[in-house]
C-alpha atoms as a PDB file:
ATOM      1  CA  UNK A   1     -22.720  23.791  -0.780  1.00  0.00           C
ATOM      2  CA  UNK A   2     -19.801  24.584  -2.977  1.00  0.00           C
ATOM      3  CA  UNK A   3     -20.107  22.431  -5.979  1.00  0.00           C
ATOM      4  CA  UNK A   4     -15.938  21.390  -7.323  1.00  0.00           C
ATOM      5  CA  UNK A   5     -14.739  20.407 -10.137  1.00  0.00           C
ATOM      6  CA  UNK A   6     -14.496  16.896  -9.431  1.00  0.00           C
ATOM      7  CA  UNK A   7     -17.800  16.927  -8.251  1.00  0.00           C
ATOM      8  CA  UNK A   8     -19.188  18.088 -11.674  1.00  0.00           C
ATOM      9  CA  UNK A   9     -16.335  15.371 -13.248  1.00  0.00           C
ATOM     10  CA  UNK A  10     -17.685  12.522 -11.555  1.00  0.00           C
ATOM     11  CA  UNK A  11     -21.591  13.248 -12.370  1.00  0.00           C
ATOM     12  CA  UNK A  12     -20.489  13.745 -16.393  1.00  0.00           C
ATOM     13  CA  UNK A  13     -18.927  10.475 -16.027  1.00  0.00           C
ATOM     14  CA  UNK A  14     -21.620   8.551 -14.655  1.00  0.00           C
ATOM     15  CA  UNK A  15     -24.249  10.046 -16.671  1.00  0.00           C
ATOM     16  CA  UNK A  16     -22.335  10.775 -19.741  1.00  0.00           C
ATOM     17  CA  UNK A  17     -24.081  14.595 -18.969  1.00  0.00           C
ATOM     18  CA  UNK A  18     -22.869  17.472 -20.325  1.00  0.00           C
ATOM     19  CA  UNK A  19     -20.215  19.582 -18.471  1.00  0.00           C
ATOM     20  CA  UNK A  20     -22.282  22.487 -17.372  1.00  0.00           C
ATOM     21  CA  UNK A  21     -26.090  20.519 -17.262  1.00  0.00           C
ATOM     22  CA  UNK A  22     -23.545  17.936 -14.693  1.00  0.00           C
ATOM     23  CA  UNK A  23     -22.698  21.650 -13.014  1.00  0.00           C
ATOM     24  CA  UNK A  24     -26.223  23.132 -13.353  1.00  0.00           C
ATOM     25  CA  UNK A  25     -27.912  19.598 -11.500  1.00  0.00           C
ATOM     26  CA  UNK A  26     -25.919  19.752  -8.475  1.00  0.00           C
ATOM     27  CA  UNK A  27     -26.149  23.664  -8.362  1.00  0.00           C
ATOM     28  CA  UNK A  28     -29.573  23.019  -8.325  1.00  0.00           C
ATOM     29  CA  UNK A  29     -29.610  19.734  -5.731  1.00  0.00           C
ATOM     30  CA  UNK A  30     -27.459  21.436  -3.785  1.00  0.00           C
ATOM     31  CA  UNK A  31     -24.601  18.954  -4.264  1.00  0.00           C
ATOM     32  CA  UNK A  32     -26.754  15.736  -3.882  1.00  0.00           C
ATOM     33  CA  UNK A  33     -24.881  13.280  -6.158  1.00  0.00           C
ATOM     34  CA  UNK A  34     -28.278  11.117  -6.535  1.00  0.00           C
ATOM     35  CA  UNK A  35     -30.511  13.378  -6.677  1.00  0.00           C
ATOM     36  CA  UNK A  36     -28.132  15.152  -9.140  1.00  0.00           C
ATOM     37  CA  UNK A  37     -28.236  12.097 -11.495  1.00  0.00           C
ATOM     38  CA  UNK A  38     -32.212  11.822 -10.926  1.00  0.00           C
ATOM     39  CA  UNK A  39     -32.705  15.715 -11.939  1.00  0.00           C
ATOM     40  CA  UNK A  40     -30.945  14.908 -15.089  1.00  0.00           C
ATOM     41  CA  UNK A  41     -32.866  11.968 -16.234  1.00  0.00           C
ATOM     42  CA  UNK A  42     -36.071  13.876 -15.568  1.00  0.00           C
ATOM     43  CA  UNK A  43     -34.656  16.680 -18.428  1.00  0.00           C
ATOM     44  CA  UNK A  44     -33.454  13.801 -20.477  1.00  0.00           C
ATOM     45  CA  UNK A  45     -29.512  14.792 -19.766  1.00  0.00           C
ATOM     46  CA  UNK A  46     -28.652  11.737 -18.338  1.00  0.00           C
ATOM     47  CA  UNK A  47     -27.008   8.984 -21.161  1.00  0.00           C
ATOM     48  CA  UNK A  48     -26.729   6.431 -18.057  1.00  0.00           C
ATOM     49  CA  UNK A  49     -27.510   6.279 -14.889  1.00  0.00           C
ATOM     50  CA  UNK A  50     -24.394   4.466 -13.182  1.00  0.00           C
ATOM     51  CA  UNK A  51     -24.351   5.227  -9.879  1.00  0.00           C
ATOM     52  CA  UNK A  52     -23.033   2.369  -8.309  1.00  0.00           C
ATOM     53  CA  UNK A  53     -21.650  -0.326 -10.739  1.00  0.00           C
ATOM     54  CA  UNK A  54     -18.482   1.685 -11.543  1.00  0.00           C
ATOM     55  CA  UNK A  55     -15.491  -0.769 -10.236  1.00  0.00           C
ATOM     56  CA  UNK A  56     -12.465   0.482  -9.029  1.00  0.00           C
ATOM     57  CA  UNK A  57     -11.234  -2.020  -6.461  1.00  0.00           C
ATOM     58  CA  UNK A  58      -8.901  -4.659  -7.203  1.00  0.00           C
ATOM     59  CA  UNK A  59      -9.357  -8.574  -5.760  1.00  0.00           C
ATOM     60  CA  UNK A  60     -11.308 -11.555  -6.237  1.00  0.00           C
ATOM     61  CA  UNK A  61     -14.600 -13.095  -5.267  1.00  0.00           C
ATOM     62  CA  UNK A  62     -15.164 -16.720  -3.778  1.00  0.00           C
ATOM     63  CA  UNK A  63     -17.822 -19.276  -4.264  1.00  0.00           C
ATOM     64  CA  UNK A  64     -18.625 -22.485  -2.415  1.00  0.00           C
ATOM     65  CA  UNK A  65     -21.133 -24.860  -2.322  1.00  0.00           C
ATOM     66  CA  UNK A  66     -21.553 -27.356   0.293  1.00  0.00           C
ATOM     67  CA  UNK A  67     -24.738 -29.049   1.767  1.00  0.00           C
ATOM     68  CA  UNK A  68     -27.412 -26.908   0.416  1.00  0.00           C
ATOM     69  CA  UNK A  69     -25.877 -24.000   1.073  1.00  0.00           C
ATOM     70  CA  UNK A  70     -23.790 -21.828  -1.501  1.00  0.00           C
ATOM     71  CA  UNK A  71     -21.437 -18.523  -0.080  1.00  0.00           C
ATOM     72  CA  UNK A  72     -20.091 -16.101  -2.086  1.00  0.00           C
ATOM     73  CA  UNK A  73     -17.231 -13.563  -0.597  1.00  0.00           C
ATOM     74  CA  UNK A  74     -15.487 -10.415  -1.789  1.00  0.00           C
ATOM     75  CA  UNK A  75     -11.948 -10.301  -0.572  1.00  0.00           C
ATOM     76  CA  UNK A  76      -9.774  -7.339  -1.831  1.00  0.00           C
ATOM     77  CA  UNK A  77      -6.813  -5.861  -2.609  1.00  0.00           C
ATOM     78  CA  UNK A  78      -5.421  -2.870  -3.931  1.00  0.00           C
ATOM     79  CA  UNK A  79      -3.731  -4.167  -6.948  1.00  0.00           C
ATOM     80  CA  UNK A  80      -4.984  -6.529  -9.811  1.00  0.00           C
ATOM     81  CA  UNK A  81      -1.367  -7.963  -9.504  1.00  0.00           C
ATOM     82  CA  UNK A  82      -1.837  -9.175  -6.049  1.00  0.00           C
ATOM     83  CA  UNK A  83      -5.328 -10.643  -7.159  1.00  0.00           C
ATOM     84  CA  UNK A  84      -3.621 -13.091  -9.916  1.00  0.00           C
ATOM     85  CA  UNK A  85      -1.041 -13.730  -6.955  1.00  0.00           C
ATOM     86  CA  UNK A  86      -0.527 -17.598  -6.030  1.00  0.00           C
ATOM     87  CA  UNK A  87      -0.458 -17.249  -2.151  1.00  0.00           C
ATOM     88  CA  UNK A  88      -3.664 -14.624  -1.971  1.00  0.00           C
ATOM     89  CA  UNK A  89      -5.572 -16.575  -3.734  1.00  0.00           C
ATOM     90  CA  UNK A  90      -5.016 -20.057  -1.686  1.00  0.00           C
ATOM     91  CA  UNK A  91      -6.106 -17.364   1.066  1.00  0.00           C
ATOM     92  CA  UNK A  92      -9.466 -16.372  -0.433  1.00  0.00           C
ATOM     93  CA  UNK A  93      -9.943 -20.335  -1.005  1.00  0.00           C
ATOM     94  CA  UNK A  94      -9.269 -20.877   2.375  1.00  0.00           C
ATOM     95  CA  UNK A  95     -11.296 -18.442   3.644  1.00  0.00           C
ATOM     96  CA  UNK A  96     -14.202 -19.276   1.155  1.00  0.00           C
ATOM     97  CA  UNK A  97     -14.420 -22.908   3.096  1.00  0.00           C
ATOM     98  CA  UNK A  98     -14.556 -21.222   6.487  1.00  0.00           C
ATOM     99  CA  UNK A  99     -17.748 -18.807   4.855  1.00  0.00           C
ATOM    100  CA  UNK A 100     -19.746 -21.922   3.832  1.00  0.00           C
ATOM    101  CA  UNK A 101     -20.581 -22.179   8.032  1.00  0.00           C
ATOM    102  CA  UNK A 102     -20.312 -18.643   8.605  1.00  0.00           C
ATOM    103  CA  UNK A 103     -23.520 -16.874   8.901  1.00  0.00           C
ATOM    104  CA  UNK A 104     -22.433 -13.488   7.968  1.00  0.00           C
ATOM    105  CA  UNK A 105     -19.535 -11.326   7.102  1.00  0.00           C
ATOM    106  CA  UNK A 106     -18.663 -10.310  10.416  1.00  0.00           C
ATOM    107  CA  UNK A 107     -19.000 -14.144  12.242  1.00  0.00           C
ATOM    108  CA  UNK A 108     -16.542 -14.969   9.177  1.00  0.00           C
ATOM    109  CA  UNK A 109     -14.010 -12.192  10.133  1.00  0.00           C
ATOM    110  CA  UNK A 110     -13.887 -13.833  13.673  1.00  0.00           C
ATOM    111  CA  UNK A 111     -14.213 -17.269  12.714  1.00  0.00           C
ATOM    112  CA  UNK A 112     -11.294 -19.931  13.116  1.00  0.00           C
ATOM    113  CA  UNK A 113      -8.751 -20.600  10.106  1.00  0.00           C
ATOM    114  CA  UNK A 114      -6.005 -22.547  10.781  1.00  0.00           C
ATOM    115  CA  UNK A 115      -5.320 -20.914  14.785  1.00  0.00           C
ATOM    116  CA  UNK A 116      -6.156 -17.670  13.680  1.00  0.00           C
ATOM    117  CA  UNK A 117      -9.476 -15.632  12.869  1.00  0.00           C
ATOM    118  CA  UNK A 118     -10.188 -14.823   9.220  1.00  0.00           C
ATOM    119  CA  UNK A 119      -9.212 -11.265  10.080  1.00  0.00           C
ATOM    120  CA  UNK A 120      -5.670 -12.098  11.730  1.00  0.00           C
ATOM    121  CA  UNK A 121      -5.256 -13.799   8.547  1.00  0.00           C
ATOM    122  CA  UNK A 122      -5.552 -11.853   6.104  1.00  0.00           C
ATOM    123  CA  UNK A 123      -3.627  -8.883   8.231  1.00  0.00           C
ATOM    124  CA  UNK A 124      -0.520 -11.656   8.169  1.00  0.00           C
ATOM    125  CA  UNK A 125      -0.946 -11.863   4.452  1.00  0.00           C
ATOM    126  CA  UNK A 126      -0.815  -7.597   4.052  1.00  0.00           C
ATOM    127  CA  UNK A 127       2.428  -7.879   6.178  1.00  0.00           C
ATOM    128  CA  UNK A 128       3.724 -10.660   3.877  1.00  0.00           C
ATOM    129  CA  UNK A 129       2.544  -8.940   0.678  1.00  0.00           C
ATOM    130  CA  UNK A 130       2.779  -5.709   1.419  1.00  0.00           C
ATOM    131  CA  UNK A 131      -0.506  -4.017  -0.028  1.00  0.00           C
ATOM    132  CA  UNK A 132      -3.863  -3.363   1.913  1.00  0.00           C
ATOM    133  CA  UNK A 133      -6.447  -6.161   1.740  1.00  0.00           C
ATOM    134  CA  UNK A 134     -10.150  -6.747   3.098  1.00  0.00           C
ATOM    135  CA  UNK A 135     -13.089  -8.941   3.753  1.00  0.00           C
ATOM    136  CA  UNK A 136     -15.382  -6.757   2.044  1.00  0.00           C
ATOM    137  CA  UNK A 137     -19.322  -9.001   1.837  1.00  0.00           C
ATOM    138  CA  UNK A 138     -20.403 -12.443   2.042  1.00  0.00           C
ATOM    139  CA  UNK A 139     -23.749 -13.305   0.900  1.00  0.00           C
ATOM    140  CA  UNK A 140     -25.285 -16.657   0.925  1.00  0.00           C
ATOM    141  CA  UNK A 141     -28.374 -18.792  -0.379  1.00  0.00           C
ATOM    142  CA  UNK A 142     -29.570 -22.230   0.503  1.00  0.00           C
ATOM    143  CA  UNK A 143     -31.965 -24.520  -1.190  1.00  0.00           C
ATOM    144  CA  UNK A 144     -33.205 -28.254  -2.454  1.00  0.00           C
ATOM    145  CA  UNK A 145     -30.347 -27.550  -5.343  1.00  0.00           C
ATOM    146  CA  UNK A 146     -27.467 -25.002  -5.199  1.00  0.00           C
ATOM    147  CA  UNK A 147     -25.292 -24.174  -8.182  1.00  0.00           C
ATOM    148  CA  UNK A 148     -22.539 -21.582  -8.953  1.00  0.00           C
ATOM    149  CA  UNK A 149     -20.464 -19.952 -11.338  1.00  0.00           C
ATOM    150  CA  UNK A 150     -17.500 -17.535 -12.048  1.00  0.00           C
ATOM    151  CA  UNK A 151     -17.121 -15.315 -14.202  1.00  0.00           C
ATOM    152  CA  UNK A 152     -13.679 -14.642 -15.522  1.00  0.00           C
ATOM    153  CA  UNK A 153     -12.243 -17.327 -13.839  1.00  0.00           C
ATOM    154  CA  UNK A 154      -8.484 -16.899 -12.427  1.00  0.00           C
ATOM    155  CA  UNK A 155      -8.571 -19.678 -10.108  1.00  0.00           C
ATOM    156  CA  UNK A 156     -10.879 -22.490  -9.461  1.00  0.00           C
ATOM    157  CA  UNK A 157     -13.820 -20.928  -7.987  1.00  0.00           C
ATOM    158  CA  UNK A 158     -12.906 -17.373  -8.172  1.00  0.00           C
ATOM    159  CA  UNK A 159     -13.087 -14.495  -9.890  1.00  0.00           C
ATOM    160  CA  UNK A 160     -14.063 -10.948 -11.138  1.00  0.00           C
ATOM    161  CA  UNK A 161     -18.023 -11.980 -10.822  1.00  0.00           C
ATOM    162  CA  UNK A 162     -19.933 -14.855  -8.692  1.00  0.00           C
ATOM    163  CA  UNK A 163     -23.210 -15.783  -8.397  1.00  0.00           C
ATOM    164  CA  UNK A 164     -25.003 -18.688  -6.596  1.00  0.00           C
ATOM    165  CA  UNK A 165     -28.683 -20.126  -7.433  1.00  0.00           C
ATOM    166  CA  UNK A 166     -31.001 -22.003  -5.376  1.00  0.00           C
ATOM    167  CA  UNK A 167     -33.141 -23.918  -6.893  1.00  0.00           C
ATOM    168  CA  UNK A 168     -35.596 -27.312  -7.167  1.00  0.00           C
ATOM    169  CA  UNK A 169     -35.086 -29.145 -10.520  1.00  0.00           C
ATOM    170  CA  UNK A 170     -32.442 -29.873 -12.955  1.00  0.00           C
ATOM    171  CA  UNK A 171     -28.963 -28.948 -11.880  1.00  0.00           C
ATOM    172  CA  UNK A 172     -27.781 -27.821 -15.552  1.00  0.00           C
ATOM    173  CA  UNK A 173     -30.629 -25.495 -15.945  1.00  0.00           C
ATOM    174  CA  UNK A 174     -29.577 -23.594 -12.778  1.00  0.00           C
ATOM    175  CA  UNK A 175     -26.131 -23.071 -14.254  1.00  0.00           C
ATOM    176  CA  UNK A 176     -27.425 -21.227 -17.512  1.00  0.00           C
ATOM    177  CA  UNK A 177     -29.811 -19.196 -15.168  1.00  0.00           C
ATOM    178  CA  UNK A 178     -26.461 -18.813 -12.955  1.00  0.00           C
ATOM    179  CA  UNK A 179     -24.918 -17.460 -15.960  1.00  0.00           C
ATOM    180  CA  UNK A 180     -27.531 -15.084 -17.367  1.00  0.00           C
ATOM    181  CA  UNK A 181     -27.360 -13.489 -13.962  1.00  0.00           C
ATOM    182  CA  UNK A 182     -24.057 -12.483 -14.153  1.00  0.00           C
ATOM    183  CA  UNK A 183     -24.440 -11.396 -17.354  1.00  0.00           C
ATOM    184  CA  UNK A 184     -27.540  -9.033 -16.550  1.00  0.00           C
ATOM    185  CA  UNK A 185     -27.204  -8.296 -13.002  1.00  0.00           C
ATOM    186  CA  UNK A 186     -30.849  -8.072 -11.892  1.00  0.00           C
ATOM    187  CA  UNK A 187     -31.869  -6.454  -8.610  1.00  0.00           C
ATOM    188  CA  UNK A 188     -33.859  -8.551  -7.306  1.00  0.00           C
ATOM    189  CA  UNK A 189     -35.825 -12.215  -7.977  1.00  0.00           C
ATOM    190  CA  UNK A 190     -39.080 -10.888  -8.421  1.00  0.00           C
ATOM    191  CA  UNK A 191     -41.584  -8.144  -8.216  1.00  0.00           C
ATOM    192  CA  UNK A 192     -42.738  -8.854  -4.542  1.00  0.00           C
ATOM    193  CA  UNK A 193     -38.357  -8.455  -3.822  1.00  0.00           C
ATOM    194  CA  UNK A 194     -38.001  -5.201  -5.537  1.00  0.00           C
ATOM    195  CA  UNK A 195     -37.483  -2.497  -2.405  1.00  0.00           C
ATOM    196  CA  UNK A 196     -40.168  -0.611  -2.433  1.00  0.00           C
ATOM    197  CA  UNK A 197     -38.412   2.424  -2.354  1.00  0.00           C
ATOM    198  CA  UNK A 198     -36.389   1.974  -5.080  1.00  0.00           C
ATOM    199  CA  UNK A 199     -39.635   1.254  -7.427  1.00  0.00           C
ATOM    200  CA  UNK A 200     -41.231   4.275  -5.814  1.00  0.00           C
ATOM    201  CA  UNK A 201     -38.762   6.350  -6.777  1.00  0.00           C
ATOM    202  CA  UNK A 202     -38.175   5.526  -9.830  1.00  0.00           C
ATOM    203  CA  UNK A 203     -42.136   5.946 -10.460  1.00  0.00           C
ATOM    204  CA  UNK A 204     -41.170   9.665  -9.347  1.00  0.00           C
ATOM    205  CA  UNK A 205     -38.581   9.874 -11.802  1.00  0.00           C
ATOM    206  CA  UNK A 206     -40.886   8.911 -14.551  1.00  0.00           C
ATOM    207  CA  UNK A 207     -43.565  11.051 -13.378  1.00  0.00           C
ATOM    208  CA  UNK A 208     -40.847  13.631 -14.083  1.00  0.00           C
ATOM    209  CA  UNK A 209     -40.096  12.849 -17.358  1.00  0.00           C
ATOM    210  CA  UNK A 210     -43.750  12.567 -17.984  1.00  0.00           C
ATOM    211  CA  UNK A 211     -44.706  15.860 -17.091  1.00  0.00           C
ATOM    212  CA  UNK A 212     -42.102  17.512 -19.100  1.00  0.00           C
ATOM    213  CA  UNK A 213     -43.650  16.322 -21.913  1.00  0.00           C
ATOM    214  CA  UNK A 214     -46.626  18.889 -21.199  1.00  0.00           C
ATOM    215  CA  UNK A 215     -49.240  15.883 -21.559  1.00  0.00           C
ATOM    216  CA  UNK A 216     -52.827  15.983 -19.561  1.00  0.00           C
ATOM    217  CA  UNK A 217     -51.981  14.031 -16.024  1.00  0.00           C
ATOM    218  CA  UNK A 218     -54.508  10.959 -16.960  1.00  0.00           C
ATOM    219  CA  UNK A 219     -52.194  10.465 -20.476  1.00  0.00           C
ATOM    220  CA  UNK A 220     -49.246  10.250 -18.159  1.00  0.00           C
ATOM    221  CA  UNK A 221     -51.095   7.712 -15.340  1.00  0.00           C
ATOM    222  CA  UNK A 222     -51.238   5.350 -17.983  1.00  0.00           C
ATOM    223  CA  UNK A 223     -47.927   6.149 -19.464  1.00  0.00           C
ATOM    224  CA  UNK A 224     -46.330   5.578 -16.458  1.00  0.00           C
ATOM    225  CA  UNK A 225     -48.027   2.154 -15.908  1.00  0.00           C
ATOM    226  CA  UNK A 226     -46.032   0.959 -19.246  1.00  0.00           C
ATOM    227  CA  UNK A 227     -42.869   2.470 -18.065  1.00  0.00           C
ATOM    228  CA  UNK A 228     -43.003   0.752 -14.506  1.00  0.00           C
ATOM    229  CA  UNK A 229     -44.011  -2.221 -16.555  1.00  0.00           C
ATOM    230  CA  UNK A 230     -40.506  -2.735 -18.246  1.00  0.00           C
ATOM    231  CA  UNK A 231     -38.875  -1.176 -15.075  1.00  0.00           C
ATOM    232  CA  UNK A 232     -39.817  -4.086 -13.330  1.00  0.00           C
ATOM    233  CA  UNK A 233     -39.404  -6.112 -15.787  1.00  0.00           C
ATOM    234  CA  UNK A 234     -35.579  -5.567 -16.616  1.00  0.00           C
ATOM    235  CA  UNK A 235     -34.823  -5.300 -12.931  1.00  0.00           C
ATOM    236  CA  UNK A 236     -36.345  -8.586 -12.032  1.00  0.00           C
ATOM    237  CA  UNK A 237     -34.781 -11.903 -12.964  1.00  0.00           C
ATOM    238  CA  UNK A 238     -37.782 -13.685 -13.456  1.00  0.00           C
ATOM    239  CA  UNK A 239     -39.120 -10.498 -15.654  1.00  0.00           C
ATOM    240  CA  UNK A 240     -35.870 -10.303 -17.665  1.00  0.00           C
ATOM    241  CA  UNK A 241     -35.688 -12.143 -20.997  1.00  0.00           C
ATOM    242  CA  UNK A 242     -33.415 -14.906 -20.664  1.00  0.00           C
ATOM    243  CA  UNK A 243     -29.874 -14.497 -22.415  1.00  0.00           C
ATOM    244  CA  UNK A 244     -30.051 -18.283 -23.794  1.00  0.00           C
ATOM    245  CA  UNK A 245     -33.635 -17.726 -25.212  1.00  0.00           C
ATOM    246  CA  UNK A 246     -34.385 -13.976 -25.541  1.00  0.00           C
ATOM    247  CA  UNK A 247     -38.075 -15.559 -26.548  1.00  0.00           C
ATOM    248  CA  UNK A 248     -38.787 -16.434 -23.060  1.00  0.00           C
ATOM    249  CA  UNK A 249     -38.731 -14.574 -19.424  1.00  0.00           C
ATOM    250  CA  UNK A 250     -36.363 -16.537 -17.136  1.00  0.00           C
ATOM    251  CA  UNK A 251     -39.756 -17.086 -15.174  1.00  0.00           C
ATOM    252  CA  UNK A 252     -41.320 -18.366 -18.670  1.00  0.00           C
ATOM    253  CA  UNK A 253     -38.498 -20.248 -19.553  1.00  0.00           C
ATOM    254  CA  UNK A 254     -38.021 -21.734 -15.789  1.00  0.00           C
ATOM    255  CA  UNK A 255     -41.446 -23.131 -16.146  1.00  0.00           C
ATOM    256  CA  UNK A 256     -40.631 -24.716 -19.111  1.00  0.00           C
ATOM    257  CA  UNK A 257     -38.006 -26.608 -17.813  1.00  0.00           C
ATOM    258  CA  UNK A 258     -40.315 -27.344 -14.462  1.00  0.00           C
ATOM    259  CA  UNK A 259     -37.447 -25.623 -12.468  1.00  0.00           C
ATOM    260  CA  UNK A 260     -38.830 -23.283  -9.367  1.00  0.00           C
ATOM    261  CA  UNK A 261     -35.668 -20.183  -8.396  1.00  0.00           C
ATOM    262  CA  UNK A 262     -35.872 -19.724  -4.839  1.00  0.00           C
ATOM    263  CA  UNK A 263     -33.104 -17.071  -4.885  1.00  0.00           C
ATOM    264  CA  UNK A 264     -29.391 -16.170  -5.940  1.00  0.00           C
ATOM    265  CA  UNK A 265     -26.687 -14.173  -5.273  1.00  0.00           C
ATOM    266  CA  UNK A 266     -24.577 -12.080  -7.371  1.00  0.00           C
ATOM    267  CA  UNK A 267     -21.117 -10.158  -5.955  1.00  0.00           C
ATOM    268  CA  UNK A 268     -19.082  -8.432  -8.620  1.00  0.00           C
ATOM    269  CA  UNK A 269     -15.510  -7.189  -7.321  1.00  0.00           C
ATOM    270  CA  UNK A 270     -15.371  -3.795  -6.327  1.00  0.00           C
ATOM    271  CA  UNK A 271     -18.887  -2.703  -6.958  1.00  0.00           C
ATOM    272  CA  UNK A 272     -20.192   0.065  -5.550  1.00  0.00           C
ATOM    273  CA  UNK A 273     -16.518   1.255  -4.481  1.00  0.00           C
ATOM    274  CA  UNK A 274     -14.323   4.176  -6.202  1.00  0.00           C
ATOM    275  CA  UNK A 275     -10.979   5.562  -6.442  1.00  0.00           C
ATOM    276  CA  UNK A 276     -10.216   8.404  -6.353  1.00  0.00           C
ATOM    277  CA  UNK A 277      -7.519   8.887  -9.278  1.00  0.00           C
ATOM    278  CA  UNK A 278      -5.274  11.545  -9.527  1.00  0.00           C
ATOM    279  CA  UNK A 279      -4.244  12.407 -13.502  1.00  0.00           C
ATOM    280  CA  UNK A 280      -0.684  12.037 -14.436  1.00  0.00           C
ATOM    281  CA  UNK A 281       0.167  15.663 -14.943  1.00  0.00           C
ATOM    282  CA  UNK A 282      -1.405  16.100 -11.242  1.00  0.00           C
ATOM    283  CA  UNK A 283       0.770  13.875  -9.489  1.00  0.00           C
ATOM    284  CA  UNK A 284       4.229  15.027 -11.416  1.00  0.00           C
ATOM    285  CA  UNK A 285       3.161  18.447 -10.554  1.00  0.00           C
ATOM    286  CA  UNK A 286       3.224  17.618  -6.511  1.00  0.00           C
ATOM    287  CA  UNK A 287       5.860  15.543  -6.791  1.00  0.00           C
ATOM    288  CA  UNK A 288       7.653  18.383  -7.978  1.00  0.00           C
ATOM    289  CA  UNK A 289       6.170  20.314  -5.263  1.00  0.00           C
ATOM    290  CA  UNK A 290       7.174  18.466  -2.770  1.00  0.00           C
END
């Protein structure tokens, strides 16, 4: 596979890796963006390994809570402007009520609002607007006590980041836990929810590392147990020291407060999605062209 210049420009920037080890991994993975990143990590190249946090969509995400049952949805847009618009945003509210009985993304696309489906709705609004827009993810959570919070708040209820917590016990404690999760974005609640494919690879990875260290195999078994230790750990929320007392796990510190998390949800806007952006000097040049 012919490996571009944009290829090897996207890989430096979400690894900070050098220009020609970013060129030299995919060479050598044959253009395989994640196994490009995971190839630089094992030679210690790799600053960060972002592969899918970078945001690059515009819009805003929802949350509800009604009856035991919390929603959060990812509508978007192509322009930031258009998010901080009046009339899109008493959309997303409106379509946030309709998610709370929903019981996925697509039954919300077709489900009534106002004579029309969710769908039909926001199509009208890109007519009225004039910029492309989407029902991107709904996620939702139910439990003896659901709580939310927004993150950057530009409306009641909305914003850049969302998360929902179910919970039994006190209401107030679920909001700090509500915020430490949008502050630390864990993958999953515990251990036993960690995909198992995602742990095993990352094993591999460390195994990697390891072994480029030149150490005997039974040094790097128990090395490795250490570094899965604190993978888990800091992907976790009940592993992850909690933001308001660093001192305690979340699980430790959940305990403390007799509080049992039965699960969450976290939706930042535009995660996982990129842009392609063209440089200023580029796009004079075809305009020129053209």
């Amino acid at each position: 596979m012919a490996i571009t210049a944009a290829m090897v420009k996207e890989l430096r920037d979400s690894t900070g890796a050098g220009m020609m080890d970013a060129k030299k991994a995919l060479t050598e993975n044959n253009g395989d963006m994640e196994a490009a990143v995971d190839w630089l990590r094992t030679k210690g190249l790799a600053k960060a390994a972002k592969k899918s946090g970078r945001t690059a969509a515009e819009g805003l995400v929802a949350v509800k809570v009604a009856g035991g049952r919390g929603i959060a949805v990812e509508i978007n847009s192509e322009t930031d402007f258009v998010a901080k618009n009046a009339d899109f945003q008493a959309m997303v509210a409106g379509i946030a009520d309709v998610a709370v009985s929903a019981a996925d993304v697509e039954a919300l696309k077709a489900a009534d609002m106002g004579g029309k489906t969710v769908e039909e709705t926001v199509t009208a609004k890109v007519a009225t607007i004039g910029e492309n827009m989407s029902v991107r993810r709904m996620e939702a959570v139910e439990g003896t006590t659901v709580v939310s919070y927004v993150h950057n708040a530009a409306a009641d209820g909305m914003g850049k980041i969302g998360v929902i917590v179910a919970l039994t016990g006190d209401e107030a404690f679920g909001r700090q836990v509500a915020m430490h999760i949008a502050a630390t974005n864990p993958a999953a609640l515990n251990e036993a929810s960690l995909d198992a494919s995602v742990v095993e690879k990352e094993k591999q990875v460390q195994m990697d590392i390891a072994r480029e260290s030149g150490k005997p195999e039974a040094v790097i078994e128990k090395m490795i147990v250490g570094r899965m230790k604190k993978f888990i750990a800091e992907s976790t929320l009940m592993g992850q020291a909690f933001v308001m007392n660093p001192d305690l796990t979340v699980e430790a510190a959940a305990k403390e407060a007799g509080v049992e998390i039965t699960g969450f949800v976290r939706l930042e806007v535009g995660e996982g999605i990129e842009v392609e952006k063209e440089d200023f000097a580029a796009e004079v040049a075809k305009v020129g062209q053209s």
